[in-house]
C-alpha atoms as a PDB file:
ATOM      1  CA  UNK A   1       0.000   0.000   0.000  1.00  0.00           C
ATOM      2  CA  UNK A   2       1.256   3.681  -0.525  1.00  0.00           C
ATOM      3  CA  UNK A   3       0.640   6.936   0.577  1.00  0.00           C
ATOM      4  CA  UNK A   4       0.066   9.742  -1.617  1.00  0.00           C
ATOM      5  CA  UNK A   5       1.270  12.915   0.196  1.00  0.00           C
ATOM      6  CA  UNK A   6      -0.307  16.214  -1.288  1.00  0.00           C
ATOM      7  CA  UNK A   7       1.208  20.200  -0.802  1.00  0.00           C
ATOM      8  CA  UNK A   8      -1.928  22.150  -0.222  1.00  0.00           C
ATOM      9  CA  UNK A   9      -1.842  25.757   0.622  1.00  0.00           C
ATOM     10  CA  UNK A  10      -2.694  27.412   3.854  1.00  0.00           C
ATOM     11  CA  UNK A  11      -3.203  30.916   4.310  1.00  0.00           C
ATOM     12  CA  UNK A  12      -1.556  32.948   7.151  1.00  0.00           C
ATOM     13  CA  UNK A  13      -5.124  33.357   8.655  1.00  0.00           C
ATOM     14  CA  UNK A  14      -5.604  29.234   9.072  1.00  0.00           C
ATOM     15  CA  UNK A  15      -2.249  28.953  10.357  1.00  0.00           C
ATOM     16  CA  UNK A  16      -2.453  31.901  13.048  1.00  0.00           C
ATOM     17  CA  UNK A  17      -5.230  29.178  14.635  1.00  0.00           C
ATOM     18  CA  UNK A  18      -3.263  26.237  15.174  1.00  0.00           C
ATOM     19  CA  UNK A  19      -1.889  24.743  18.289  1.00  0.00           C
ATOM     20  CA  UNK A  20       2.125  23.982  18.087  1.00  0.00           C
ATOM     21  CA  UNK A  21       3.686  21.228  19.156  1.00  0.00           C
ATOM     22  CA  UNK A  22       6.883  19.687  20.069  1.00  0.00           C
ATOM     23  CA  UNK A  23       7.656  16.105  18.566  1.00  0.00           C
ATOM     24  CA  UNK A  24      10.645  15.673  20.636  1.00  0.00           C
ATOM     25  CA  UNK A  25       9.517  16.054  24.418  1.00  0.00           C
ATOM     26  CA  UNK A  26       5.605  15.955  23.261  1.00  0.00           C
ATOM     27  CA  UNK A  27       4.715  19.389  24.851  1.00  0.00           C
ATOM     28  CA  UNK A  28       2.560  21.853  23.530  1.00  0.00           C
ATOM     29  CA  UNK A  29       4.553  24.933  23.002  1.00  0.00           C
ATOM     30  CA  UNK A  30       1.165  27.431  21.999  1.00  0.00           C
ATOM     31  CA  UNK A  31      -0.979  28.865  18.960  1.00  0.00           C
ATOM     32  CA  UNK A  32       0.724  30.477  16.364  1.00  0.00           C
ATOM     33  CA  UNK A  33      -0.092  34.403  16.526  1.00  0.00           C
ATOM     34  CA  UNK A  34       2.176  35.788  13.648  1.00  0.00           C
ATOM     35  CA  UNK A  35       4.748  34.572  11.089  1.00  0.00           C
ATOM     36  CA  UNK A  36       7.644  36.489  10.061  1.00  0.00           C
ATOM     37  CA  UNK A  37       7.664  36.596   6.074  1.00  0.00           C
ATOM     38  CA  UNK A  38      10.462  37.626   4.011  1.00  0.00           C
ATOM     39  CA  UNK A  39       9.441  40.544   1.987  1.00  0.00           C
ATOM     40  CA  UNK A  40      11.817  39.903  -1.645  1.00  0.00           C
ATOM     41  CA  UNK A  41      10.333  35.966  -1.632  1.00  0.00           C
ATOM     42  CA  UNK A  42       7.563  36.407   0.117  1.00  0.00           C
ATOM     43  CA  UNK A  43       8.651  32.855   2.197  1.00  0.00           C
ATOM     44  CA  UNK A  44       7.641  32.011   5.804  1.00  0.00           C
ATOM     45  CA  UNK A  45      10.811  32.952   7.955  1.00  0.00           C
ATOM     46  CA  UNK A  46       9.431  32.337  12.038  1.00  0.00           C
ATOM     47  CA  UNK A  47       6.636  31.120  13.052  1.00  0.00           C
ATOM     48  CA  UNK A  48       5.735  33.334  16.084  1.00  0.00           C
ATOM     49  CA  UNK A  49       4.020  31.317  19.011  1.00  0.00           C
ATOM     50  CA  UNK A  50       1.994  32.900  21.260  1.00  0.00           C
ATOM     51  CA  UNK A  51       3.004  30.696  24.567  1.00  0.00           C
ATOM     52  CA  UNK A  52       0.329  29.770  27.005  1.00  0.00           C
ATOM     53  CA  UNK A  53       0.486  32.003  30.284  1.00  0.00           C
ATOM     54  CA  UNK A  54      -0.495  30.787  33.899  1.00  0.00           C
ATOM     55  CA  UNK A  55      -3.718  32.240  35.273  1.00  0.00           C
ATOM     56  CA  UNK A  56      -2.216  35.130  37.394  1.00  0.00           C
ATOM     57  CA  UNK A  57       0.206  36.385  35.029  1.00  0.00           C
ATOM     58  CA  UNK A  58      -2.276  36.937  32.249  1.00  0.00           C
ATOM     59  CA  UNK A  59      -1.547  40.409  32.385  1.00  0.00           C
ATOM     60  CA  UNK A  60       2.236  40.063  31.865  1.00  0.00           C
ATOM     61  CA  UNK A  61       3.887  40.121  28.621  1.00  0.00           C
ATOM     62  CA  UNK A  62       5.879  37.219  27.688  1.00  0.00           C
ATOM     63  CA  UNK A  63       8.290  36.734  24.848  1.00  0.00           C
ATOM     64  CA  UNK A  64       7.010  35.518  22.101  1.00  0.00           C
ATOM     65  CA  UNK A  65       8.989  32.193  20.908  1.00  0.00           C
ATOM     66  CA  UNK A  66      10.139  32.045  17.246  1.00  0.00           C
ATOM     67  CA  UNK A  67      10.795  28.999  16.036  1.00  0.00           C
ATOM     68  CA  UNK A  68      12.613  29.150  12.494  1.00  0.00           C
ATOM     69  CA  UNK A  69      10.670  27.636   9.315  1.00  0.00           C
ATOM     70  CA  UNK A  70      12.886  24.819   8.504  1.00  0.00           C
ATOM     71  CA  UNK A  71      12.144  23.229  12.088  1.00  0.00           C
ATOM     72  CA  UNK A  72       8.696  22.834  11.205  1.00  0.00           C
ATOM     73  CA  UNK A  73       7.962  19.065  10.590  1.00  0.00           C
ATOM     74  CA  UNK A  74       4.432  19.028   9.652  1.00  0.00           C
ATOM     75  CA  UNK A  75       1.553  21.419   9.268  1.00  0.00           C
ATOM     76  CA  UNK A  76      -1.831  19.467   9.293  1.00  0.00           C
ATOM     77  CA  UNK A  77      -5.084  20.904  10.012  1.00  0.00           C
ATOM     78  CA  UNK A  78      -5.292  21.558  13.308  1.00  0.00           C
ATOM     79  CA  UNK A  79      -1.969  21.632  14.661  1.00  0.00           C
ATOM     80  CA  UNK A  80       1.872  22.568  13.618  1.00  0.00           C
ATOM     81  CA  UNK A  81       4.296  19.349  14.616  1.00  0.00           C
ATOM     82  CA  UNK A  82       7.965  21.264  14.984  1.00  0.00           C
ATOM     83  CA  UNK A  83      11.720  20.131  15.933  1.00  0.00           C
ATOM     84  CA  UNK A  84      13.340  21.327  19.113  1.00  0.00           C
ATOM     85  CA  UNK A  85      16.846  23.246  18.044  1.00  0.00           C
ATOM     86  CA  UNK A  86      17.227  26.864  18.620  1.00  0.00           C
ATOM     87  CA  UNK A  87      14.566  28.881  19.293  1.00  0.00           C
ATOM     88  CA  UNK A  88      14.260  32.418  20.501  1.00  0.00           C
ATOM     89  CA  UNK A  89      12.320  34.538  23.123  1.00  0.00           C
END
């Protein structure tokens, strides 16, 4: 049996909705709020993860955590599978 994989298109509004998650230690790192595009190619840079924030803090602002394009494993239709390597706050 084979599987047919197919590239599909997903606009930056679908993907801004997703949860993100870490295939390495299975946690869930947040929901995407922003990507970073470059502006010549018009290519996804960062994803920019909004990271969840415990109850009392909710008024705090965190860093946001970029994790770079080519550590994204999988994009499916309700959540973003990503490598851990080097991400920044």
């Amino acid at each position: 049996m084979s599987t047919i994989m197919t590239k599909t298109m997903i606009s930056t509004v679908d993907l801004r909705k997703l949860d993100v998650i870490n295939i390495e230690e299975g946690s869930y790192l947040g929901n995407v709020c922003d990507v970073d595009l470059d502006p010549e190619t018009g290519r996804i840079n960062f994803l920019i993860v909004d990271q969840p924030r415990p109850f009392l803090l909710w008024r705090n602002r965190w860093a946001d955590l970029e994790i770079p394009w080519r550590d994204v494993v999988l994009v499916g239709s309700d959540v973003v599978l990503v490598k851990n390597r080097t991400w920044h706050r």
